[in-house]
N, C-alpha and C. Protein backbone atom coordinates (compact mmCIF):
# COMPACT_ATOMS: atom_id res chain seq x y z
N UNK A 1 -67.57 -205.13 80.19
CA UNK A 1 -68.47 -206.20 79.84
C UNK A 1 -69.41 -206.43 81.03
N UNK A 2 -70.45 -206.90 80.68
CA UNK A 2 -71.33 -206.85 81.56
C UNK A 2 -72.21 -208.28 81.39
N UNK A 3 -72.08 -209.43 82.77
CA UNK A 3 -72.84 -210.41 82.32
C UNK A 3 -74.10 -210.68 83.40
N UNK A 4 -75.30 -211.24 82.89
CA UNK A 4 -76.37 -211.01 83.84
C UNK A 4 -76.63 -212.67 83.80
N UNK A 5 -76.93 -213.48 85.45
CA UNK A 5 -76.82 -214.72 85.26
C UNK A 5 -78.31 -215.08 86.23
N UNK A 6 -79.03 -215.97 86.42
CA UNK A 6 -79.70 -216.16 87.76
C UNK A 6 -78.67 -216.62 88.85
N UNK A 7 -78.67 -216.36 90.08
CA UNK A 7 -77.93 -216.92 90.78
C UNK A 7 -78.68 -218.37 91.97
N UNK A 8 -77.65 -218.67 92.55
CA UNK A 8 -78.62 -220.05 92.88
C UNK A 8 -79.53 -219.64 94.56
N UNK A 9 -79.74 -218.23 94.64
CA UNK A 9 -80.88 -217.60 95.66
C UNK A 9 -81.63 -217.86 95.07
N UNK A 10 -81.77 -217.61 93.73
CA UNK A 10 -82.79 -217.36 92.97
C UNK A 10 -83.32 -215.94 92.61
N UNK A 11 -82.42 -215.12 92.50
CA UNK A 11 -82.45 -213.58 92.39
C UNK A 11 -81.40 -213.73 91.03
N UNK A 12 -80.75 -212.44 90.85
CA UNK A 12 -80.07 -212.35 89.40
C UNK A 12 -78.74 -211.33 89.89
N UNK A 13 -77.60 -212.12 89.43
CA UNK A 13 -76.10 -211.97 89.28
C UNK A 13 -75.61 -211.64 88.08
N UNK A 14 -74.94 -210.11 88.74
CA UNK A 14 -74.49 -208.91 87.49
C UNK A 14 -73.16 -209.22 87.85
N UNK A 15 -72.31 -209.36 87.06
CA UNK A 15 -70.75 -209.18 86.80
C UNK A 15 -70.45 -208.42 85.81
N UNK A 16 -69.94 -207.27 86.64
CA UNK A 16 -69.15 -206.13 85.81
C UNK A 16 -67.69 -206.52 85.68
N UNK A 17 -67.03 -206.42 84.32
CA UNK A 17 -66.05 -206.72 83.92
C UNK A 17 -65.26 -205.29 83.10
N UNK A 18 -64.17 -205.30 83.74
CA UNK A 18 -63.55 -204.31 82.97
C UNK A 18 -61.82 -205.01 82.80
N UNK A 19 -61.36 -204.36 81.77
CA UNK A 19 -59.93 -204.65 81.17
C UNK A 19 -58.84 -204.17 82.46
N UNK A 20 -57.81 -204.72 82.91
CA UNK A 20 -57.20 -204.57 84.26
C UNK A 20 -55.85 -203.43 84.06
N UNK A 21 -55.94 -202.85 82.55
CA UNK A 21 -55.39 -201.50 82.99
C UNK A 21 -55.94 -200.37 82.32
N UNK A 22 -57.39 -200.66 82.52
CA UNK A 22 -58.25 -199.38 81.99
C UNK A 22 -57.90 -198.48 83.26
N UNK A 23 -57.13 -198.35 84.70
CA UNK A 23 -57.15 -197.45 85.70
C UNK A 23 -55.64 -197.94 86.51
N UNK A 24 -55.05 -197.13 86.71
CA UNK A 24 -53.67 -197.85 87.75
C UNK A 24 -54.42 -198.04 89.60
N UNK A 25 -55.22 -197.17 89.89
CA UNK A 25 -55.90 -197.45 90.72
C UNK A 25 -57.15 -198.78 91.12
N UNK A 26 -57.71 -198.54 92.79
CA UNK A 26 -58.66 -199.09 92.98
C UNK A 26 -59.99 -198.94 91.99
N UNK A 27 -60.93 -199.85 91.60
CA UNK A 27 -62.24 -199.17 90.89
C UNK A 27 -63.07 -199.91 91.11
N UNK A 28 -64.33 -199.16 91.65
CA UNK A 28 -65.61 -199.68 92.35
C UNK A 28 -66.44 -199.59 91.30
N UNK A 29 -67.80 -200.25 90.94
CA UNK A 29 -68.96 -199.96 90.24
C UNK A 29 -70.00 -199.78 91.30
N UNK A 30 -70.54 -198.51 90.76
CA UNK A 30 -71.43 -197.85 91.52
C UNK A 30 -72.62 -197.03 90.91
N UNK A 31 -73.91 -197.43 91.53
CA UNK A 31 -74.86 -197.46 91.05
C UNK A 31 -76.40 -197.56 91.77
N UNK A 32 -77.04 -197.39 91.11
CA UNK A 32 -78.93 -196.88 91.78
C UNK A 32 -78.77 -198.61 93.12
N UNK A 33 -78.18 -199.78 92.40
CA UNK A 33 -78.34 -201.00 93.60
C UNK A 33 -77.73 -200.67 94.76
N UNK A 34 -76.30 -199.96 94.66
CA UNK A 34 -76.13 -199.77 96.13
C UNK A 34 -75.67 -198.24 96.28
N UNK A 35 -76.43 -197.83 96.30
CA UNK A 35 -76.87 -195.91 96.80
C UNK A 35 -75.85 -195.43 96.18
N UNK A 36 -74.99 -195.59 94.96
CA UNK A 36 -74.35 -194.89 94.64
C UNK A 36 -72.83 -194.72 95.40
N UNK A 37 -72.12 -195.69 96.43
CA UNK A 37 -71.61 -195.56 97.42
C UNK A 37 -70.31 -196.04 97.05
N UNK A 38 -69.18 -195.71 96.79
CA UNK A 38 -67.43 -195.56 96.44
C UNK A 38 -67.62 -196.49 97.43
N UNK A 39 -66.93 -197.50 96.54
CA UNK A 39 -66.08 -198.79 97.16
C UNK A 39 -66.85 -199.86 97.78
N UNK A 40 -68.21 -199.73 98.21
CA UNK A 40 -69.07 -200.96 98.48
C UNK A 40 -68.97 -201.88 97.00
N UNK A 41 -68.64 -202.00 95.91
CA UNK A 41 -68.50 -203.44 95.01
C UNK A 41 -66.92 -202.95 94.41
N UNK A 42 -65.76 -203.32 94.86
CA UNK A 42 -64.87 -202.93 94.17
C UNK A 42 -64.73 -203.95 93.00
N UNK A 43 -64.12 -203.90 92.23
CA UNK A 43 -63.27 -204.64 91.60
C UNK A 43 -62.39 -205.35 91.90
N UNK A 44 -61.98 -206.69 91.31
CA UNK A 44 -60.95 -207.39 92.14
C UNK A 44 -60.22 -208.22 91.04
N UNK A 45 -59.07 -207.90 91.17
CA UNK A 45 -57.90 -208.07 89.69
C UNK A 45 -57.99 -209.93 89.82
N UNK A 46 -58.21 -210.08 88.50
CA UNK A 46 -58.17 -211.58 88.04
C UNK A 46 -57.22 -212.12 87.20
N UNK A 47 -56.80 -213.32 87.21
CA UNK A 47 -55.62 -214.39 87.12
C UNK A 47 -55.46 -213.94 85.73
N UNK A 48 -56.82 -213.34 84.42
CA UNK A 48 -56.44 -213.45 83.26
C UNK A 48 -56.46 -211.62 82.98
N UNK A 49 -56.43 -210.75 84.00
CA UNK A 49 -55.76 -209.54 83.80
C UNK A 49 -56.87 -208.75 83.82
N UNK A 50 -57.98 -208.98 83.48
CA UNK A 50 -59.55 -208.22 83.98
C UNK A 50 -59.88 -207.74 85.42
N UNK A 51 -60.55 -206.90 86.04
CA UNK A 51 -60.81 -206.91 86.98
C UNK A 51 -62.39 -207.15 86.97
N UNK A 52 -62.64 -207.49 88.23
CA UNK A 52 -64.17 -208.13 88.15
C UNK A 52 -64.79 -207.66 89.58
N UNK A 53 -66.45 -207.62 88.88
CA UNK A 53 -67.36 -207.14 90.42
C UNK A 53 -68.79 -208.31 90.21
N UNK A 54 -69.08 -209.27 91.36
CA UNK A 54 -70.06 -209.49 91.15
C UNK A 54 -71.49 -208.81 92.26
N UNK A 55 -72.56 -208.64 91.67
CA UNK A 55 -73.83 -208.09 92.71
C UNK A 55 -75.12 -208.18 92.22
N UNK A 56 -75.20 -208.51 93.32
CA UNK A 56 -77.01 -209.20 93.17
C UNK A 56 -77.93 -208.17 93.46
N UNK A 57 -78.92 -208.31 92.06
CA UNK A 57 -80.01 -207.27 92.05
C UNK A 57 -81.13 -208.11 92.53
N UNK A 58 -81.92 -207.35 92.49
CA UNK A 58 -83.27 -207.31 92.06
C UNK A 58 -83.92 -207.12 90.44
N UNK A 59 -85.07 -207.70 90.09
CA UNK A 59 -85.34 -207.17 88.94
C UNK A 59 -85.40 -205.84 89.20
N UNK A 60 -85.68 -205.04 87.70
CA UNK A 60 -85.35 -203.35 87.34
C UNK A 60 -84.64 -203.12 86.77
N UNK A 61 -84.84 -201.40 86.21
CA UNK A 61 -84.31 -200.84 85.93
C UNK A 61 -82.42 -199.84 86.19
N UNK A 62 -81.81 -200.16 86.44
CA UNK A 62 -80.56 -199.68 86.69
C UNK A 62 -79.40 -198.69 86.22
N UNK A 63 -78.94 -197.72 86.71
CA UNK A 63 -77.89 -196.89 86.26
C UNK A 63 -76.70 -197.06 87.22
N UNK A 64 -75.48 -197.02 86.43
CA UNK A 64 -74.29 -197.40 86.94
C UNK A 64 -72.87 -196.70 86.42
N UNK A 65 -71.87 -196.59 86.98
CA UNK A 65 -70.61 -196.09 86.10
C UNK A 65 -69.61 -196.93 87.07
N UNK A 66 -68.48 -197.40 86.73
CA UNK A 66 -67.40 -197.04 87.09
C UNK A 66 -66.57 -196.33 88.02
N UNK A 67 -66.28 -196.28 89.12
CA UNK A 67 -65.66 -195.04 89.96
C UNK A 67 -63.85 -195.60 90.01
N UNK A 68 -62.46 -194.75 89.48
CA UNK A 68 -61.44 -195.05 90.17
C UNK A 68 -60.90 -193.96 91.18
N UNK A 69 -59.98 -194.48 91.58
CA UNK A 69 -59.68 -193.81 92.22
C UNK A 69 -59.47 -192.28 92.09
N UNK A 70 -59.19 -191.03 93.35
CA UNK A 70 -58.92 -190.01 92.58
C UNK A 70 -60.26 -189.53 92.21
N UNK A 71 -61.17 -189.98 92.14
CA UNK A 71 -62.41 -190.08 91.54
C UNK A 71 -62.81 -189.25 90.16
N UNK A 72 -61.84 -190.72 89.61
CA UNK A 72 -62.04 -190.97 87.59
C UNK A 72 -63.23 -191.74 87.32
N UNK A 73 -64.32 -191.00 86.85
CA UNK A 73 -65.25 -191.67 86.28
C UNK A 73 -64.73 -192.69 84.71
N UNK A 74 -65.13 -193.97 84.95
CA UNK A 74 -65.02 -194.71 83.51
C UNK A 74 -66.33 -195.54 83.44
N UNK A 75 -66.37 -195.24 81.92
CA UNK A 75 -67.47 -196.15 81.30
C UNK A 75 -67.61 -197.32 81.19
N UNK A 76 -69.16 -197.76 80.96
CA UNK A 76 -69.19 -199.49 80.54
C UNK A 76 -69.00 -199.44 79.20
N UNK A 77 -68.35 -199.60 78.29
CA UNK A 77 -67.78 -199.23 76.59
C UNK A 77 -69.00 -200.45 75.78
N UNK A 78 -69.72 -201.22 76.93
CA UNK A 78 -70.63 -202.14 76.24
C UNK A 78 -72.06 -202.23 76.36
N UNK A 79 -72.12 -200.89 77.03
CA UNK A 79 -73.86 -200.85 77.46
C UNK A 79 -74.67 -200.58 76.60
N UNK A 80 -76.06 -201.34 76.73
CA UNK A 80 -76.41 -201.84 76.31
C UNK A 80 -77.75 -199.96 75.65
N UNK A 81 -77.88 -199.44 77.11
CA UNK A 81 -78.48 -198.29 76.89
C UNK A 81 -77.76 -197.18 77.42
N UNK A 82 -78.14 -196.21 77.53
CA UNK A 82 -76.99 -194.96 78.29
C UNK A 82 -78.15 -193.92 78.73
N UNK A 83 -78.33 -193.09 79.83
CA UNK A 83 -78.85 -192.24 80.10
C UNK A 83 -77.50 -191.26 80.41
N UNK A 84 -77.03 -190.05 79.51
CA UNK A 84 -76.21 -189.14 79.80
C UNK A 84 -75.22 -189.80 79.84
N UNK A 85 -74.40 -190.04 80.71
CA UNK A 85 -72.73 -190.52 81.08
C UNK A 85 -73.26 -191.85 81.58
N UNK A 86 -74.26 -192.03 82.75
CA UNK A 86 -74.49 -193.77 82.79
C UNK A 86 -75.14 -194.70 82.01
N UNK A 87 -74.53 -196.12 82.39
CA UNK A 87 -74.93 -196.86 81.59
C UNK A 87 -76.08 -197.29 82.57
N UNK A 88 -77.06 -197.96 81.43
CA UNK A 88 -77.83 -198.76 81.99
C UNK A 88 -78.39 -199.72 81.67
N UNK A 89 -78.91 -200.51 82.74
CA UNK A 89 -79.13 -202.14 82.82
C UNK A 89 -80.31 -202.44 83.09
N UNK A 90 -81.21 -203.16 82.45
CA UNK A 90 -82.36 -203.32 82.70
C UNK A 90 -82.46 -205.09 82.81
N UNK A 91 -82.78 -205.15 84.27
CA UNK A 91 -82.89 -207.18 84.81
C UNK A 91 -84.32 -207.58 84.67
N UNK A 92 -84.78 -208.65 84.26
CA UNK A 92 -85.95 -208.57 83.89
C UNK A 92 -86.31 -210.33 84.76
């Protein structure tokens, strides 16, 4: 799941949400915002069993996946567009 909010900078807050045993491992979302880089936004297991990432864009265009550990690519199962295997997000 994927929610897009303004945040109170005044820029725009992406929370990537995924189900907390889609992976037994660590899992980062990674993507064109931060160079593509394992483990700069991990995920972080929540009280109701989801794991969660929040990160602040910029407006644009965006591609993103999933990274777990082991390096298992997983999908956003809710995106909105897809180029090939990534999803993508467009902040407006």
């Amino acid at each position: 799941m994927i929610k897009v909010a303004r945040s109170r900078k005044g820029g725009t807050t992406v929370t990537f949400v995924l189900p907390g045993d889609v992976h037994d491992g660590p899992v980062s979302v990674v993507g064109d915002f931060n160079g593509w880089t394992p483990g700069a936004n991990p995920l972080v297991r929540r009280w109701n069993g989801t794991r969660s990432a929040k990160v602040e864009v910029a407006e644009g265009r965006f591609e993103f996946r999933y990274l777990g550990e082991g390096g298992t690519w997983l999908d956003e199962p809710e995106a909105p567009e897809r180029n090939g295997d990534n999803a993508v997000l467009v902040v407006a």
